[in-house]
N, C-alpha and C. Protein backbone atom coordinates (compact mmCIF):
# COMPACT_ATOMS: atom_id res chain seq x y z
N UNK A 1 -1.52 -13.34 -11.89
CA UNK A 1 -2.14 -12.78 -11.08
C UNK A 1 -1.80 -12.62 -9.64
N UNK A 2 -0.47 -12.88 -9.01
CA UNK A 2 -0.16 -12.45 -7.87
C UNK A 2 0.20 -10.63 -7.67
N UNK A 3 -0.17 -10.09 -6.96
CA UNK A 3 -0.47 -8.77 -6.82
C UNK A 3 0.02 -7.75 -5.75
N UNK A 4 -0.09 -6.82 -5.36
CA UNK A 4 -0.34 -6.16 -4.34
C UNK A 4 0.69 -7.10 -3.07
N UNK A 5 1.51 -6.27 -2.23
CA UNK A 5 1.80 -6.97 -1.06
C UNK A 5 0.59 -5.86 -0.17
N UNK A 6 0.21 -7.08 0.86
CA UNK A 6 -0.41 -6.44 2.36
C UNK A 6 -0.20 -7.57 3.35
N UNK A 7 -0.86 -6.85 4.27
CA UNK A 7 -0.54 -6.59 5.82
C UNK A 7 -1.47 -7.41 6.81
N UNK A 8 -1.82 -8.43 7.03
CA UNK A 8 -2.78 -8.86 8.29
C UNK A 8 -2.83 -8.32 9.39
N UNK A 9 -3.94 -8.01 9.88
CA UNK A 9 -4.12 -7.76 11.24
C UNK A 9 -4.65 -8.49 12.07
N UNK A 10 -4.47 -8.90 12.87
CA UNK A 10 -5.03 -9.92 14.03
C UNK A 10 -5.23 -9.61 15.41
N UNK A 11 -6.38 -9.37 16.11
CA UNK A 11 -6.10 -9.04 17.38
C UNK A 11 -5.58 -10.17 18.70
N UNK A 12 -4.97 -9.80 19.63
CA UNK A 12 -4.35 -11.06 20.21
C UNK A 12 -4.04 -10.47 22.01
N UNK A 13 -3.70 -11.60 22.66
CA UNK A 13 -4.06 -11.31 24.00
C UNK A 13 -2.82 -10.46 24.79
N UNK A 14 -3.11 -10.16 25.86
CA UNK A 14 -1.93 -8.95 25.92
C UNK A 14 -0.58 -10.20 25.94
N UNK A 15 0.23 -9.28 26.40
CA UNK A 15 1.92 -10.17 26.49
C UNK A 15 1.57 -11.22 27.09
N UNK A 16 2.63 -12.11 27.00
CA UNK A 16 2.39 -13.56 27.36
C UNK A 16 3.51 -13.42 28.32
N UNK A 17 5.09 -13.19 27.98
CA UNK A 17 6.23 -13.84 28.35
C UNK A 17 6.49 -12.63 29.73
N UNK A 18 5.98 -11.80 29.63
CA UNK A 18 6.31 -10.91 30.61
C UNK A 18 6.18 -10.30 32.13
N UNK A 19 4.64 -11.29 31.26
CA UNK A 19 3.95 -11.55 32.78
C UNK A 19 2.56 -9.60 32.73
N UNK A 20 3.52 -8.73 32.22
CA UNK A 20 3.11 -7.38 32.46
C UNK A 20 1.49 -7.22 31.59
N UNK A 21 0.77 -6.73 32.12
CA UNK A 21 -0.70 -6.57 31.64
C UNK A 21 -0.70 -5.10 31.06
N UNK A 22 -0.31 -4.51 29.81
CA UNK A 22 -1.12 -3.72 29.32
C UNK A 22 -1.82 -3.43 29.53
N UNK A 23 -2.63 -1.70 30.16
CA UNK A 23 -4.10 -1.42 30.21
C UNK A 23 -4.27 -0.12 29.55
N UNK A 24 -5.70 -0.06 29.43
CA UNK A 24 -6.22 0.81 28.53
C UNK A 24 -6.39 2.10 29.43
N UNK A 25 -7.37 2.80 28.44
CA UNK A 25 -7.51 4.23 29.22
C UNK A 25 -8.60 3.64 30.58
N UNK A 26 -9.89 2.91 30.44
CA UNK A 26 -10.53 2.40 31.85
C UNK A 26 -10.13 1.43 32.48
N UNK A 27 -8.65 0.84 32.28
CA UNK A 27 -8.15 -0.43 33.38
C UNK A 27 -8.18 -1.53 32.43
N UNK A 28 -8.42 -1.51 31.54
CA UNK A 28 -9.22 -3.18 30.93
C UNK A 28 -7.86 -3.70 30.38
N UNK A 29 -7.53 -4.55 30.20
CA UNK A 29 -6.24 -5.14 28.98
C UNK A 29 -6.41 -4.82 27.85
N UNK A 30 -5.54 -4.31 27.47
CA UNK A 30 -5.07 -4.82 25.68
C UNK A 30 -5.17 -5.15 25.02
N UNK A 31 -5.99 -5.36 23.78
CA UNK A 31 -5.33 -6.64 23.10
C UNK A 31 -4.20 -6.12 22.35
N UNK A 32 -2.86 -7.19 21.97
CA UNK A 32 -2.02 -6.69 21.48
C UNK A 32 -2.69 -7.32 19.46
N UNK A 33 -1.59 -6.67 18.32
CA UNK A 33 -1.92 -7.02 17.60
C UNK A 33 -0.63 -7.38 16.66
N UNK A 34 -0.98 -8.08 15.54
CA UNK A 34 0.40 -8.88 15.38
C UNK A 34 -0.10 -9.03 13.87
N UNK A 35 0.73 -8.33 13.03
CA UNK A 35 0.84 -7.84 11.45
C UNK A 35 1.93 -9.16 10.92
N UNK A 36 1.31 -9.32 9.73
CA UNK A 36 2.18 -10.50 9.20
C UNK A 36 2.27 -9.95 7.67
N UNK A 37 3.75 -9.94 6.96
CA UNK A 37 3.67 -9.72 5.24
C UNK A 37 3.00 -10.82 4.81
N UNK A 38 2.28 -10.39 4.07
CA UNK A 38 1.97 -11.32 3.04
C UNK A 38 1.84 -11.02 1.19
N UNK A 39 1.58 -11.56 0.25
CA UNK A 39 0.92 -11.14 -0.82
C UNK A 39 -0.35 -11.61 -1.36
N UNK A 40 -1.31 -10.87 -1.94
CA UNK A 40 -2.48 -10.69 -2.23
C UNK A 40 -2.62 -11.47 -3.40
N UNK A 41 -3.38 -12.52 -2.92
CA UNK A 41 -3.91 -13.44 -4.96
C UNK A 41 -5.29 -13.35 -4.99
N UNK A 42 -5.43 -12.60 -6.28
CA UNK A 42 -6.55 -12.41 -6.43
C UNK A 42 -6.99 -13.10 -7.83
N UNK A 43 -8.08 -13.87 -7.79
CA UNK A 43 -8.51 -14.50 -9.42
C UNK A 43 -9.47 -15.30 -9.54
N UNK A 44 -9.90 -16.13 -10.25
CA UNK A 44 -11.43 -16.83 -9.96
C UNK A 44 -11.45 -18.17 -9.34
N UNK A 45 -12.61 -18.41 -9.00
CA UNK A 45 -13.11 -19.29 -7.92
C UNK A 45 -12.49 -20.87 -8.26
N UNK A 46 -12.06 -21.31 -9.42
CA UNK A 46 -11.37 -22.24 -10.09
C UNK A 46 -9.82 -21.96 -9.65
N UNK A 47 -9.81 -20.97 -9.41
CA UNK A 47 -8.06 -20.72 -9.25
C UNK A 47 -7.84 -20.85 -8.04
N UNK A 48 -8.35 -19.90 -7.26
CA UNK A 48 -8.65 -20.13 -6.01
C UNK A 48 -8.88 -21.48 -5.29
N UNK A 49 -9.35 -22.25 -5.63
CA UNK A 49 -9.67 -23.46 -5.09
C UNK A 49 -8.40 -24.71 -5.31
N UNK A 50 -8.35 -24.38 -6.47
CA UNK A 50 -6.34 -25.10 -6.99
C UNK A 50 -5.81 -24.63 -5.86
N UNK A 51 -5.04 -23.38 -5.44
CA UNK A 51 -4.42 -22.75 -4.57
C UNK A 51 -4.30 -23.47 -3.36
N UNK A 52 -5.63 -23.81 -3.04
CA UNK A 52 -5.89 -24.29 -1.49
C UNK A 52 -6.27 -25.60 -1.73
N UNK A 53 -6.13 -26.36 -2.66
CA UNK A 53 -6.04 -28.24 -2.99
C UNK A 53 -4.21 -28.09 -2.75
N UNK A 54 -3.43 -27.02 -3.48
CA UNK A 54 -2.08 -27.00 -3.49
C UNK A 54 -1.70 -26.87 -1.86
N UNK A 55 -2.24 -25.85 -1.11
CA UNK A 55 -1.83 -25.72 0.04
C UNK A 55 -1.93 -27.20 1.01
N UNK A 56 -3.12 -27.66 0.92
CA UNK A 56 -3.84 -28.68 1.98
C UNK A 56 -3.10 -30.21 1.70
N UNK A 57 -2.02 -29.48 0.41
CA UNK A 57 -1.53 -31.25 -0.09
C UNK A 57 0.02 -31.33 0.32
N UNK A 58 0.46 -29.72 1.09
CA UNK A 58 1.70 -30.28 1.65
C UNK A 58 1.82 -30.57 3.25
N UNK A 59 3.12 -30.56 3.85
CA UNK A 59 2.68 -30.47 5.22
C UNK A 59 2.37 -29.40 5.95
N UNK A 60 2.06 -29.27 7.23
CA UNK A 60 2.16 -28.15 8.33
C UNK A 60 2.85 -27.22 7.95
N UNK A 61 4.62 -27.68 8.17
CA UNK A 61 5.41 -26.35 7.95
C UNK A 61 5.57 -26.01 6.71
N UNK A 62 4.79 -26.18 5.48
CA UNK A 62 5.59 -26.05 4.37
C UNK A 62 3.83 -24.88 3.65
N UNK A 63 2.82 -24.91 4.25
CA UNK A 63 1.60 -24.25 3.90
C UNK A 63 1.64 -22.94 4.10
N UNK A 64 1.19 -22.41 2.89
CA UNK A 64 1.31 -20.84 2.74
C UNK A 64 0.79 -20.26 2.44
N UNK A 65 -1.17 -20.91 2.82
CA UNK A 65 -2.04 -19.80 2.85
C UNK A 65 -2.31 -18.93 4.18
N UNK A 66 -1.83 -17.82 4.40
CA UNK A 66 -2.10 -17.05 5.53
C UNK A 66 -3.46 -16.88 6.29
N UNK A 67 -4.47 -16.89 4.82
CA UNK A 67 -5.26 -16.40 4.93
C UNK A 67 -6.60 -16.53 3.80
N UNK A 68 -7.81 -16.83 4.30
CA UNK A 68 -8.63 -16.99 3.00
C UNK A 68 -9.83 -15.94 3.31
N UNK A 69 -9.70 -14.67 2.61
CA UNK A 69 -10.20 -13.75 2.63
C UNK A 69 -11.65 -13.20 1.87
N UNK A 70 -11.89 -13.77 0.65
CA UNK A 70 -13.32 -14.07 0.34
C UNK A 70 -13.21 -15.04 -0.75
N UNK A 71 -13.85 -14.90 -1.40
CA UNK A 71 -14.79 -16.17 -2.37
C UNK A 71 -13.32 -16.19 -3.67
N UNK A 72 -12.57 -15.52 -3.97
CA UNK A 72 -11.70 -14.58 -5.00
C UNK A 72 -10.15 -14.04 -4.55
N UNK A 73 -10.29 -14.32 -3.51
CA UNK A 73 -8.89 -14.06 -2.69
C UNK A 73 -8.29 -14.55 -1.58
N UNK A 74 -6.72 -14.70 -1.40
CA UNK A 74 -6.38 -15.38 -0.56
C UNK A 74 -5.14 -14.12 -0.38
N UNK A 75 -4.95 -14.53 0.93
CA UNK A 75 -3.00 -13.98 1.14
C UNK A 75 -2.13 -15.23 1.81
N UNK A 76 -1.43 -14.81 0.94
CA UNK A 76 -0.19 -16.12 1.06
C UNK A 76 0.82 -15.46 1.21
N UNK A 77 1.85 -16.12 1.84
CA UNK A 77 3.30 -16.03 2.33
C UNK A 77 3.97 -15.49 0.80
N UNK A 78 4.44 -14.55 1.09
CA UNK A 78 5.72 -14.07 0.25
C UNK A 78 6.79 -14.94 -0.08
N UNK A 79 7.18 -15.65 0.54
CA UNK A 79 8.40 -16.66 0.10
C UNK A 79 7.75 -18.02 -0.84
N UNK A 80 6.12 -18.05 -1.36
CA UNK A 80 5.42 -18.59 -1.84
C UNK A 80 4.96 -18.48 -3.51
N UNK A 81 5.72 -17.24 -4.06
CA UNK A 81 4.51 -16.29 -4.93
C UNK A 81 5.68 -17.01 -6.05
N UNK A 82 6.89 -17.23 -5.80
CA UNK A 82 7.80 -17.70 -7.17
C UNK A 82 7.27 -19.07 -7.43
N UNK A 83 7.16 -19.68 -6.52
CA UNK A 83 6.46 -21.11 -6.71
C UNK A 83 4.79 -21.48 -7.16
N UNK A 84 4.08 -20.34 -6.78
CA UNK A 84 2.50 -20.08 -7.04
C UNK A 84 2.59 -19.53 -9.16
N UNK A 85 3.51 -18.93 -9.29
CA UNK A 85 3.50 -17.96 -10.54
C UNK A 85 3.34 -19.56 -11.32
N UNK A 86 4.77 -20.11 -11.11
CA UNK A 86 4.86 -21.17 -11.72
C UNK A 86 3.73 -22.17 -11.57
N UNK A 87 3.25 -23.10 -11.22
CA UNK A 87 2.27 -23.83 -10.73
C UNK A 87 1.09 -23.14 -11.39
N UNK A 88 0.64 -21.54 -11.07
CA UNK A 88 -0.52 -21.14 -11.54
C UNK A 88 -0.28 -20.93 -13.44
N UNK A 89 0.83 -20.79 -13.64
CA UNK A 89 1.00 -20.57 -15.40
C UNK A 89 0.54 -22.23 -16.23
N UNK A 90 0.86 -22.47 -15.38
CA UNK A 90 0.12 -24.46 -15.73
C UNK A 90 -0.97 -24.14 -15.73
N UNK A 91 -1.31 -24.34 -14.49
CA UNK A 91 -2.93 -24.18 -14.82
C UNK A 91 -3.97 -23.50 -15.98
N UNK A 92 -3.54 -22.35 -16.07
CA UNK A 92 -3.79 -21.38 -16.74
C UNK A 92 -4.04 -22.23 -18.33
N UNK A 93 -2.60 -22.87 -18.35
CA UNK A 93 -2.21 -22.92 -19.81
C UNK A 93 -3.02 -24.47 -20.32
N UNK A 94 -3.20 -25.15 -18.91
CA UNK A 94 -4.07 -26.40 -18.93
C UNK A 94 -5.51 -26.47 -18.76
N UNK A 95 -5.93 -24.99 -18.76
CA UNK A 95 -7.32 -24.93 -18.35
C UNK A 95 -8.12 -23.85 -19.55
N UNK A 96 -7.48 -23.39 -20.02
CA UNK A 96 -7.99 -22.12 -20.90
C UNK A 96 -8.53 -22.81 -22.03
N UNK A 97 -9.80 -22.50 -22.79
CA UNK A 97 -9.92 -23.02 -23.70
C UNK A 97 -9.86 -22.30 -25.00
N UNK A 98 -9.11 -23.32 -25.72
CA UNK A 98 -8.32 -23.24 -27.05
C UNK A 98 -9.77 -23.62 -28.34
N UNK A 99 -10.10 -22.30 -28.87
CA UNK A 99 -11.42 -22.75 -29.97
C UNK A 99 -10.52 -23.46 -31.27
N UNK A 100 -11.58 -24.20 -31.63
CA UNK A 100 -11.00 -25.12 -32.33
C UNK A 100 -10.10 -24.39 -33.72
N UNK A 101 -9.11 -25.35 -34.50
CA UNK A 101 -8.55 -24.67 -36.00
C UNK A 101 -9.70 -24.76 -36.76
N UNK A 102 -9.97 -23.32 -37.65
CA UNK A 102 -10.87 -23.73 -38.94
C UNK A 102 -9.64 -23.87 -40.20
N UNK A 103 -9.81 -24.45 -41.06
CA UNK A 103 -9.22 -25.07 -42.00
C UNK A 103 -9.39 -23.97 -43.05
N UNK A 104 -8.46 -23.31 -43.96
CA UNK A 104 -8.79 -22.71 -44.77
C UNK A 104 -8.84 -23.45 -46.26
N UNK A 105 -9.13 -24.51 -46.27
CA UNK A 105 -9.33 -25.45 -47.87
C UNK A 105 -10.82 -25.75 -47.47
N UNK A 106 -11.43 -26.57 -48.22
CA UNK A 106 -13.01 -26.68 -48.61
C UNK A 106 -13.32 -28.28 -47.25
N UNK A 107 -14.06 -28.06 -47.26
CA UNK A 107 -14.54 -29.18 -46.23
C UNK A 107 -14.77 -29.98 -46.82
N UNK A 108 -14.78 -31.62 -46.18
CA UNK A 108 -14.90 -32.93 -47.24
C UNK A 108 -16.58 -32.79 -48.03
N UNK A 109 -17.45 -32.29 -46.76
CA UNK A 109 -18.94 -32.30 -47.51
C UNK A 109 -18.94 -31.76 -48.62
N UNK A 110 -18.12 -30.35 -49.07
CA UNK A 110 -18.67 -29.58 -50.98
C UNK A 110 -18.81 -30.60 -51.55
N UNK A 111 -20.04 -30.15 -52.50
CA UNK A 111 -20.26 -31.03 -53.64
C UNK A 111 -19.55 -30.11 -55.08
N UNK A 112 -19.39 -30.93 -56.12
CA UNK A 112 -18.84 -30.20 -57.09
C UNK A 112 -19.73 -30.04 -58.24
């Protein structure tokens, strides 16, 4: 279930390093805005929540949720999604439930 690449938007304060103030059409500043790649995971609230136990359990520089966008979705770092596929196919395969074998011979209860 990793999906879709998109785009963050963030609004943010005018330039910093330049010193120069951006203004609008009535004088006011700027805000500047600052787009980040990411990719889109979308899936249920069980998955989702793995995701971000996975994120919160490494360090600072190594976390790659961008973003937690509603109840069902997150955007995470692109350099993240080969390592998420894997990790999430576990889950998947450790969480799904398997209905039981029925036996095709007679059950111990028949009477004869």
């Amino acid at each position: 279930p990793l999906s879709r690449k998109c785009h963050k938007l963030s609004p943010r304060a005018a330039v910093e390093s330049s010193g120069a103030r951006p203004r609008g059409r009535r004088g006011e500043p700027r805000a500047m805005v600052q787009a980040m790649k990411g990719v889109l995971l979308k899936g249920d609230i069980p998955l989702k929540e793995y995701v971000l136990s996975l994120n919160e359990s490494r360090i600072p520089s190594e976390k790659f949720v961008i973003a937690d966008l509603d109840e069902r979705t997150l955007l995470i770092q692109p350099q993240a999604k080969a390592f998420l596929e894997e990790k999430l196919q576990g889950f998947v395969e450790e969480n799904q439930y398997q209905p039981p074998l029925r036996s095709s011979g007679h059950s111990a209860g028949n009477r004869k």
